[in-house]
C-alpha atoms as a PDB file:
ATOM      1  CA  UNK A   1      49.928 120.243  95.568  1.00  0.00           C
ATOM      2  CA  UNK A   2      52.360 117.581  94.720  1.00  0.00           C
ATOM      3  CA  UNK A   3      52.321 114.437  96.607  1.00  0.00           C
ATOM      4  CA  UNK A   4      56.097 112.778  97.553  1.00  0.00           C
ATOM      5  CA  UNK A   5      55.855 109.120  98.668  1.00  0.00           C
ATOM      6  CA  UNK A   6      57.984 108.377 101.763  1.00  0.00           C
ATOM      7  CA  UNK A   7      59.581 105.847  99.524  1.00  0.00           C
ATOM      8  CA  UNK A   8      60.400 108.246  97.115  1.00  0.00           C
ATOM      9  CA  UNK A   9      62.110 110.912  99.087  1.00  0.00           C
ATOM     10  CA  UNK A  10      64.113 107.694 100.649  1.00  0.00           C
ATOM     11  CA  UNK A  11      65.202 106.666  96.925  1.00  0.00           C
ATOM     12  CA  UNK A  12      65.919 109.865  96.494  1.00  0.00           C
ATOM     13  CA  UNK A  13      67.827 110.292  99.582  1.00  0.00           C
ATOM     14  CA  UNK A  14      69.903 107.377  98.861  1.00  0.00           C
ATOM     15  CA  UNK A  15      70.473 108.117  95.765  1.00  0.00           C
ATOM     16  CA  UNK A  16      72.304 111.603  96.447  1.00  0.00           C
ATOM     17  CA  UNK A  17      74.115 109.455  99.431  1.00  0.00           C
ATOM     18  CA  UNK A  18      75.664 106.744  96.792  1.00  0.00           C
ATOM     19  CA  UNK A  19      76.613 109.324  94.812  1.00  0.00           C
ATOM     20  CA  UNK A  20      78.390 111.665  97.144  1.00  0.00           C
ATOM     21  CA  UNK A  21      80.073 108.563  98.595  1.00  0.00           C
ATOM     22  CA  UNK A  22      80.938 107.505  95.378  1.00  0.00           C
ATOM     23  CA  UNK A  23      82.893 111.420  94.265  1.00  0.00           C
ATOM     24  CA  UNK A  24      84.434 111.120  98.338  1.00  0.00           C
ATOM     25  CA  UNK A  25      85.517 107.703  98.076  1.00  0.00           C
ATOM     26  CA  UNK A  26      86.977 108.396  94.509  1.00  0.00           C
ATOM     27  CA  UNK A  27      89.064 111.231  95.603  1.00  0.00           C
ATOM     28  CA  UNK A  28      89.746 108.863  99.019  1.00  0.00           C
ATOM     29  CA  UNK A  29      91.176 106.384  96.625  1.00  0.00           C
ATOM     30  CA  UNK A  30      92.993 109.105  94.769  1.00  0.00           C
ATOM     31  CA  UNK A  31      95.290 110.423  97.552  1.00  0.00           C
ATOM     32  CA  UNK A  32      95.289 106.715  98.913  1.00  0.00           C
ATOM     33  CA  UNK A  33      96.912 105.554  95.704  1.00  0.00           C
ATOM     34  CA  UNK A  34      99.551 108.380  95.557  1.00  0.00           C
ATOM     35  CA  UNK A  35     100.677 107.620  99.025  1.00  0.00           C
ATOM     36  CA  UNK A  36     100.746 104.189  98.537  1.00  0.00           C
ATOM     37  CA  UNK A  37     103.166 104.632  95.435  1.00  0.00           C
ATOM     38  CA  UNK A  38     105.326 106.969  97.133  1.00  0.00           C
ATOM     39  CA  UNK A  39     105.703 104.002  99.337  1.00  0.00           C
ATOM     40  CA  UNK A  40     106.163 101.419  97.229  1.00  0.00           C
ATOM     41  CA  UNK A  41     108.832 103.747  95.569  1.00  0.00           C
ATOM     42  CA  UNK A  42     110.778 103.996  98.423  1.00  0.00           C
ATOM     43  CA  UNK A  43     110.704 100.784  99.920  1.00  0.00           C
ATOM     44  CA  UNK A  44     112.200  99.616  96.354  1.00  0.00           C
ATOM     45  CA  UNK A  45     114.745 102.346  96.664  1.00  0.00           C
ATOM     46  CA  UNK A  46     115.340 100.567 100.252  1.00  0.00           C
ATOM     47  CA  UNK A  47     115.646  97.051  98.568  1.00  0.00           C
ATOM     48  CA  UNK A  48     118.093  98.162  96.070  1.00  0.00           C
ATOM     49  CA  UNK A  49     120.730  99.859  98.618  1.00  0.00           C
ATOM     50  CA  UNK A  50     123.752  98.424  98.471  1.00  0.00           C
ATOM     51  CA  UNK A  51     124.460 100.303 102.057  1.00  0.00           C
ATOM     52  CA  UNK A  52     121.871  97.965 103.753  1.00  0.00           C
ATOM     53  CA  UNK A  53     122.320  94.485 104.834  1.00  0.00           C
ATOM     54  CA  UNK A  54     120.358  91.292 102.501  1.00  0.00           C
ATOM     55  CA  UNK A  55     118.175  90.821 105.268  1.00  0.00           C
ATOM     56  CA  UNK A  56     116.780  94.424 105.585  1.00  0.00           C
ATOM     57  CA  UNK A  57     116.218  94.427 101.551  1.00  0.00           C
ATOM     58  CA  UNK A  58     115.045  91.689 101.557  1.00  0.00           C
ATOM     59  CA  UNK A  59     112.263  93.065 104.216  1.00  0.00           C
ATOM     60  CA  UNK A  60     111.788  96.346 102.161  1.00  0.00           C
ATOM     61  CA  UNK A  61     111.323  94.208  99.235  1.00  0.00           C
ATOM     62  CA  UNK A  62     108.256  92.406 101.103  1.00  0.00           C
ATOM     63  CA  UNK A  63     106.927  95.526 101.910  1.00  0.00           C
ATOM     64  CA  UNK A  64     106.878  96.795  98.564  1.00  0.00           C
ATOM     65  CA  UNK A  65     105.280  93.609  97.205  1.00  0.00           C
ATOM     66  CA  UNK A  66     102.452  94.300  99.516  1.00  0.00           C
ATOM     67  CA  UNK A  67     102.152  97.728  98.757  1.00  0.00           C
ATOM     68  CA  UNK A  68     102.202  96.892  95.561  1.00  0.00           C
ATOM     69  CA  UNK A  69      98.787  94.230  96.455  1.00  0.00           C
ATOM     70  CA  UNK A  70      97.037  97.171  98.176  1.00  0.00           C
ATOM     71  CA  UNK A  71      97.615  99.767  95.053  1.00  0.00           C
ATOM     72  CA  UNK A  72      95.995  96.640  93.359  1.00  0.00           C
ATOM     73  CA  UNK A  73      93.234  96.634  95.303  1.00  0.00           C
ATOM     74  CA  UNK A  74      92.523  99.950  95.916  1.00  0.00           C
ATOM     75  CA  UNK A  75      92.806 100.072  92.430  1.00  0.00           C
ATOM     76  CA  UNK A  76      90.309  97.847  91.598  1.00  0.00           C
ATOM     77  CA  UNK A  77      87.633  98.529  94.077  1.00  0.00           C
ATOM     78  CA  UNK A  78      87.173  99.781  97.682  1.00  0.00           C
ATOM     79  CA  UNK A  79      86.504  97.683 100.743  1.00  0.00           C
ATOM     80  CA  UNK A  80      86.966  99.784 104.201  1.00  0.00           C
ATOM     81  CA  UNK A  81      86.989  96.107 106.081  1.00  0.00           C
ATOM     82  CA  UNK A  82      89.743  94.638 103.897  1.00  0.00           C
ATOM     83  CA  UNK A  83      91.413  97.712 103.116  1.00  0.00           C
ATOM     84  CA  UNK A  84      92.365  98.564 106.790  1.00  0.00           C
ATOM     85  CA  UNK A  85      93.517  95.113 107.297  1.00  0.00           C
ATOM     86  CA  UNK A  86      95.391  95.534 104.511  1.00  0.00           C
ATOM     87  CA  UNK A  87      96.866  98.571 105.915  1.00  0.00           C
ATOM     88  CA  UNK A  88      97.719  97.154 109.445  1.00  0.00           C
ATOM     89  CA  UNK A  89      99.843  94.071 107.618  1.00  0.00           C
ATOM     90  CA  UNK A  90     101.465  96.708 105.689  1.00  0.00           C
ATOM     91  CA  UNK A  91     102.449  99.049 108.835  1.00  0.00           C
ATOM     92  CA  UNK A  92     103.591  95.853 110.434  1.00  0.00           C
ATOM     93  CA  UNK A  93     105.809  94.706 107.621  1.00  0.00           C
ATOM     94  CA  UNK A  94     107.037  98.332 107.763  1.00  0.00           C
ATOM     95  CA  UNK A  95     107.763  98.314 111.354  1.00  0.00           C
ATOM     96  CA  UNK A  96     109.386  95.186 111.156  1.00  0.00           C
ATOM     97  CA  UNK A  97     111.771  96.210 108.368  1.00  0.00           C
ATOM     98  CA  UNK A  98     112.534  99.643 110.425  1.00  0.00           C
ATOM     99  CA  UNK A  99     113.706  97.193 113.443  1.00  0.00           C
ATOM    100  CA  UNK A 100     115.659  95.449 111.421  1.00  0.00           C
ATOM    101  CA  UNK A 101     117.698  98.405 110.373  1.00  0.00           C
ATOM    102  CA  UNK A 102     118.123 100.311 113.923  1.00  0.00           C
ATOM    103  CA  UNK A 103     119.342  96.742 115.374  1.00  0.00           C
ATOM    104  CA  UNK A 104     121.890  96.272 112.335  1.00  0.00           C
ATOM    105  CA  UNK A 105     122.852 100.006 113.246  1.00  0.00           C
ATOM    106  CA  UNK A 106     123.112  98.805 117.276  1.00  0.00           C
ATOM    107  CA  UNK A 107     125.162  96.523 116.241  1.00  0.00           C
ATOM    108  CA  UNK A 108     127.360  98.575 113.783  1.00  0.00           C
ATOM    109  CA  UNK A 109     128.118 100.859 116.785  1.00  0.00           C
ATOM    110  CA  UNK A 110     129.139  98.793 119.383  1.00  0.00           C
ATOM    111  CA  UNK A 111     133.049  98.074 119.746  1.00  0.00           C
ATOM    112  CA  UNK A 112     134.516  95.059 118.828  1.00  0.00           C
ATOM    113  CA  UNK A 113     136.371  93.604 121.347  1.00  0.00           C
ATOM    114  CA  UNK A 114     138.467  90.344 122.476  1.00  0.00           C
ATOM    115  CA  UNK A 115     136.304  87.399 121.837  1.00  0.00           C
ATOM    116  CA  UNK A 116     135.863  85.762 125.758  1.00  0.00           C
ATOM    117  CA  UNK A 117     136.964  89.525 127.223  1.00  0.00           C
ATOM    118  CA  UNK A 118     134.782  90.649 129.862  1.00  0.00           C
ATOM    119  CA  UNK A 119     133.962  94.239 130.679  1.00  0.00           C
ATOM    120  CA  UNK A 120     134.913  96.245 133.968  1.00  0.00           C
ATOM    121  CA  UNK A 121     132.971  94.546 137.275  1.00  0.00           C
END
């Protein structure tokens, strides 16, 4: 009969764990990375329209920046504490430019009237 050491099987154990994190958190990374360029691809697309006004491109150009840090460092290793801060600065800046844009399109919309008119009441 062939004697396994607790210790072994743990080594063991741990060993097949690294490894299968390492194959999830490669393919993790993988998708991760192709999101995050699609992002960074359009926010640059959003920076370069001519439609929009220098403020908003100049907002999607921050957010592309970043996105561009976070493909870095996704890229060059994987830290779940970092990486979802990363993430949450990179929604804000997101959410941020998207404001930007719907109150430039508010303000598009409403009429222009008299300066010093008041409305009805």
């Amino acid at each position: 009969m062939v004697k396994i050491s607790r210790n072994n099987m743990i080594a063991r154990r741990l060993q097949i764990a690294r490894r299968i994190f390492k194959v999830d958190t490669q393919r993790l990374r993988e998708k991760l990375l192709s999101k995050l360029q699609e992002l960074f691809d359009i926010a640059c697309e959003q920076a370069k329209n001519k439609n929009l006004d220098l403020m908003q491109r100049e907002k999607y150009a921050r957010v592309a920046a970043y996105a561009a840090q976070v493909i870095e460092g996704v890229a060059k290793g994987f830290d779940e504490y970092k990486f979802n801060a990363d993430l949450a600065k990179l929604e804000k800046l997101i959410n941020e430019a998207q404001t930007a844009r719907e109150r430039a399109a508010e303000l598009a919309a409403k009429p222009k009237g008299n300066i010093g008119s008041q409305g009805p009441g």
